[in-house]
PDB file of N, CA and C in Angstrom:
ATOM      1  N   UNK A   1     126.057  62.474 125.105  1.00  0.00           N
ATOM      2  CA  UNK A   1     124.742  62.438 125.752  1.00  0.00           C
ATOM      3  C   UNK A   1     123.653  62.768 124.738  1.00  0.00           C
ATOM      4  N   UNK A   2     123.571  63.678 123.546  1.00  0.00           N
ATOM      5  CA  UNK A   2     122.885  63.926 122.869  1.00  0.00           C
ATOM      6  C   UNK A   2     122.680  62.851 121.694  1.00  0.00           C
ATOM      7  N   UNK A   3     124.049  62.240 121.138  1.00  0.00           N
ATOM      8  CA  UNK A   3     123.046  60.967 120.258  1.00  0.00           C
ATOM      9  C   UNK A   3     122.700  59.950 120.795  1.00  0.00           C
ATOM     10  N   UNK A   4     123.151  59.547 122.309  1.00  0.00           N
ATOM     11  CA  UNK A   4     122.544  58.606 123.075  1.00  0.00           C
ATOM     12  C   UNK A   4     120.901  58.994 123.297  1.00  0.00           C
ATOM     13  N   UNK A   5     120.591  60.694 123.826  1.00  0.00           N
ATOM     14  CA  UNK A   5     119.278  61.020 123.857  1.00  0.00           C
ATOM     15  C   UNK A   5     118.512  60.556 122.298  1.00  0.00           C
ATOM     16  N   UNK A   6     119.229  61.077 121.199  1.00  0.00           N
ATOM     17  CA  UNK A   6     118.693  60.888 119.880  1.00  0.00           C
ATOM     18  C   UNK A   6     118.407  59.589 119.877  1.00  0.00           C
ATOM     19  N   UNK A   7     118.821  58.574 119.851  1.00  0.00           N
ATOM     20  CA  UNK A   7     119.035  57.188 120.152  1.00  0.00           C
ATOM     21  C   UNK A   7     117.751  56.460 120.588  1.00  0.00           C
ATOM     22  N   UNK A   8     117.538  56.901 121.953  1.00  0.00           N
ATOM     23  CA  UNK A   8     116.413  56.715 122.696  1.00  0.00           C
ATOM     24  C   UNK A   8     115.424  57.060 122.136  1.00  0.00           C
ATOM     25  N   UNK A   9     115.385  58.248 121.311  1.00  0.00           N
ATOM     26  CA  UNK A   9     113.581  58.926 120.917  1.00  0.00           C
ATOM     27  C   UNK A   9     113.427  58.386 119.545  1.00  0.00           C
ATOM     28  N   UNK A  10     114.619  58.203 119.010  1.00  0.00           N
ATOM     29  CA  UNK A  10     114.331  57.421 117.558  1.00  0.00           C
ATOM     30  C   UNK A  10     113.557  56.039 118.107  1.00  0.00           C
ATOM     31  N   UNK A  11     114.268  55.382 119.053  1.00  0.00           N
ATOM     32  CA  UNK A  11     113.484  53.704 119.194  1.00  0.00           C
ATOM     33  C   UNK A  11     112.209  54.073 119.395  1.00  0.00           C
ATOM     34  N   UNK A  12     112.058  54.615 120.323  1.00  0.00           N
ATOM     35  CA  UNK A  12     110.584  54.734 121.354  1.00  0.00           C
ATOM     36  C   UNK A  12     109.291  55.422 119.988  1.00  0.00           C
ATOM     37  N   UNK A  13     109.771  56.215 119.478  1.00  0.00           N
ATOM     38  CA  UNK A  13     109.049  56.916 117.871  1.00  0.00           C
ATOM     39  C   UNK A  13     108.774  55.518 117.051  1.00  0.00           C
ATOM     40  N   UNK A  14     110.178  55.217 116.621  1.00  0.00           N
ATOM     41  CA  UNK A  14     109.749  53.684 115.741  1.00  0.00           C
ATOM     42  C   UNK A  14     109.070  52.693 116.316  1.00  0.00           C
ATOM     43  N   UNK A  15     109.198  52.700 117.471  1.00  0.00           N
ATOM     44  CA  UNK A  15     108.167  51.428 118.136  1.00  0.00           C
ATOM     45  C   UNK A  15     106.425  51.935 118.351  1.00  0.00           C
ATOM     46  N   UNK A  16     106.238  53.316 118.230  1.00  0.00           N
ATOM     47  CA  UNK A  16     105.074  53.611 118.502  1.00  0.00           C
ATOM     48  C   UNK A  16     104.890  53.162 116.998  1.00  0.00           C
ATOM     49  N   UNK A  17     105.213  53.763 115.778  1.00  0.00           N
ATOM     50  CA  UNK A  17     104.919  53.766 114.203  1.00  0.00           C
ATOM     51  C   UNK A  17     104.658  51.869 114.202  1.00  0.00           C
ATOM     52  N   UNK A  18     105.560  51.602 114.485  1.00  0.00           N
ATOM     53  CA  UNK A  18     105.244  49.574 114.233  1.00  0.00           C
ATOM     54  C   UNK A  18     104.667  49.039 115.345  1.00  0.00           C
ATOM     55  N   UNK A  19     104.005  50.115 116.240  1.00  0.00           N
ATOM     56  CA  UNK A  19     103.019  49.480 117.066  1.00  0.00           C
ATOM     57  C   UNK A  19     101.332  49.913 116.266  1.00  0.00           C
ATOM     58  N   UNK A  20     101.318  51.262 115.627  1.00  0.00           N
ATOM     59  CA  UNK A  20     100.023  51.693 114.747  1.00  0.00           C
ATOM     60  C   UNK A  20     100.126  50.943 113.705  1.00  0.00           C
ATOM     61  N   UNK A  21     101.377  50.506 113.438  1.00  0.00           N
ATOM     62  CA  UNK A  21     101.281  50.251 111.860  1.00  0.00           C
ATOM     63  C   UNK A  21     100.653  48.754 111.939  1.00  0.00           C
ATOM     64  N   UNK A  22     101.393  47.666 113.031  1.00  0.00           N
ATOM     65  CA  UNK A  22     100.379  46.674 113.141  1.00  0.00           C
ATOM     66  C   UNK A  22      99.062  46.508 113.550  1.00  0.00           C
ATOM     67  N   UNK A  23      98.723  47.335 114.501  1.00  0.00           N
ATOM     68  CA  UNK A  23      97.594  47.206 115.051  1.00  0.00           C
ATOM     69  C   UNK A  23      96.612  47.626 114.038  1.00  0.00           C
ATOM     70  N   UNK A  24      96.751  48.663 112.595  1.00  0.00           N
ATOM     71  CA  UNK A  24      96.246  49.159 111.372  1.00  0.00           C
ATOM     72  C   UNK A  24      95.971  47.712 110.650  1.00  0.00           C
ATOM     73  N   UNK A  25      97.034  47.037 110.809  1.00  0.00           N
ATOM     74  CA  UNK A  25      97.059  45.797 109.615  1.00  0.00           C
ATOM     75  C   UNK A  25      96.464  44.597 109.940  1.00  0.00           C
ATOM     76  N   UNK A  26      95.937  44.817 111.405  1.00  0.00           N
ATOM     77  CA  UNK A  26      95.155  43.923 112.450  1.00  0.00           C
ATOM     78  C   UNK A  26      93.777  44.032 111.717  1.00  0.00           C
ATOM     79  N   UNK A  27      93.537  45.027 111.958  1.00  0.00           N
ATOM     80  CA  UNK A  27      91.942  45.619 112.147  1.00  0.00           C
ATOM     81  C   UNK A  27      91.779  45.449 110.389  1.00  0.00           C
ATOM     82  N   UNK A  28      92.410  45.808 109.234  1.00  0.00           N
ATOM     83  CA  UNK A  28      92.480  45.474 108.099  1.00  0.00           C
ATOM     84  C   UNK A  28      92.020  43.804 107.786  1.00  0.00           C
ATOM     85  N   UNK A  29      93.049  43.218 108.251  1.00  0.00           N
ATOM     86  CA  UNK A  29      92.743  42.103 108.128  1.00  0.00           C
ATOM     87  C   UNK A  29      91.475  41.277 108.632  1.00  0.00           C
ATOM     88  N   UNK A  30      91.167  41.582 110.054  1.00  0.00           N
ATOM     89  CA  UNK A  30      89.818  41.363 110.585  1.00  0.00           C
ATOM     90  C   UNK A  30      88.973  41.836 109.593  1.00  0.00           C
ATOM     91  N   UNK A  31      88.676  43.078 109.037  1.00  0.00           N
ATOM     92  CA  UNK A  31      87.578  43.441 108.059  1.00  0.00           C
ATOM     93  C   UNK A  31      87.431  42.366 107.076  1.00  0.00           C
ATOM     94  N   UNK A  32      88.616  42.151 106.556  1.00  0.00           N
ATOM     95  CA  UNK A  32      88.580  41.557 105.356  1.00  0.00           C
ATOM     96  C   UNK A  32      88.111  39.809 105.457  1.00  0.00           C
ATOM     97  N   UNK A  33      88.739  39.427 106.757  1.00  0.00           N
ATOM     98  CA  UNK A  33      87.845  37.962 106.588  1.00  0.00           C
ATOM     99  C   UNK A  33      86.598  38.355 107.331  1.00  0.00           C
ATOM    100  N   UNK A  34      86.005  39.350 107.618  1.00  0.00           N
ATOM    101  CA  UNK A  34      84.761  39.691 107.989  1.00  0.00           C
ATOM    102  C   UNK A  34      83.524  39.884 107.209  1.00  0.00           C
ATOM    103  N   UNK A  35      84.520  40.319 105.953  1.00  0.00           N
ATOM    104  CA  UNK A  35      83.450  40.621 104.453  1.00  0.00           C
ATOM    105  C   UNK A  35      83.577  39.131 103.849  1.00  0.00           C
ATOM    106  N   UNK A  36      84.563  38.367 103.592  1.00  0.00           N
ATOM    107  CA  UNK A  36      84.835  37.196 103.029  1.00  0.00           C
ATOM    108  C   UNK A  36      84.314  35.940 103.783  1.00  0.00           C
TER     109      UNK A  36
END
């Protein structure tokens, strides 16, 4: 039950990180053809 719990909070953690991390590389990119 505990590395199944571990399991679960690792995905849900990594999906928040590659949900900031794109939405970071979104808004990056918008700037940049914004200046260009």
């Amino acid at each position: 039950m505990g590395i199944f719990f571990i399991n679960i909070l690792a995905t849900i953690i990594s999906g928040c990180i590659i949900a900031m991390f794109t939405q970071w590389l979104r808004n990056r990119v918008e700037k940049q053809s914004a200046i260009a």
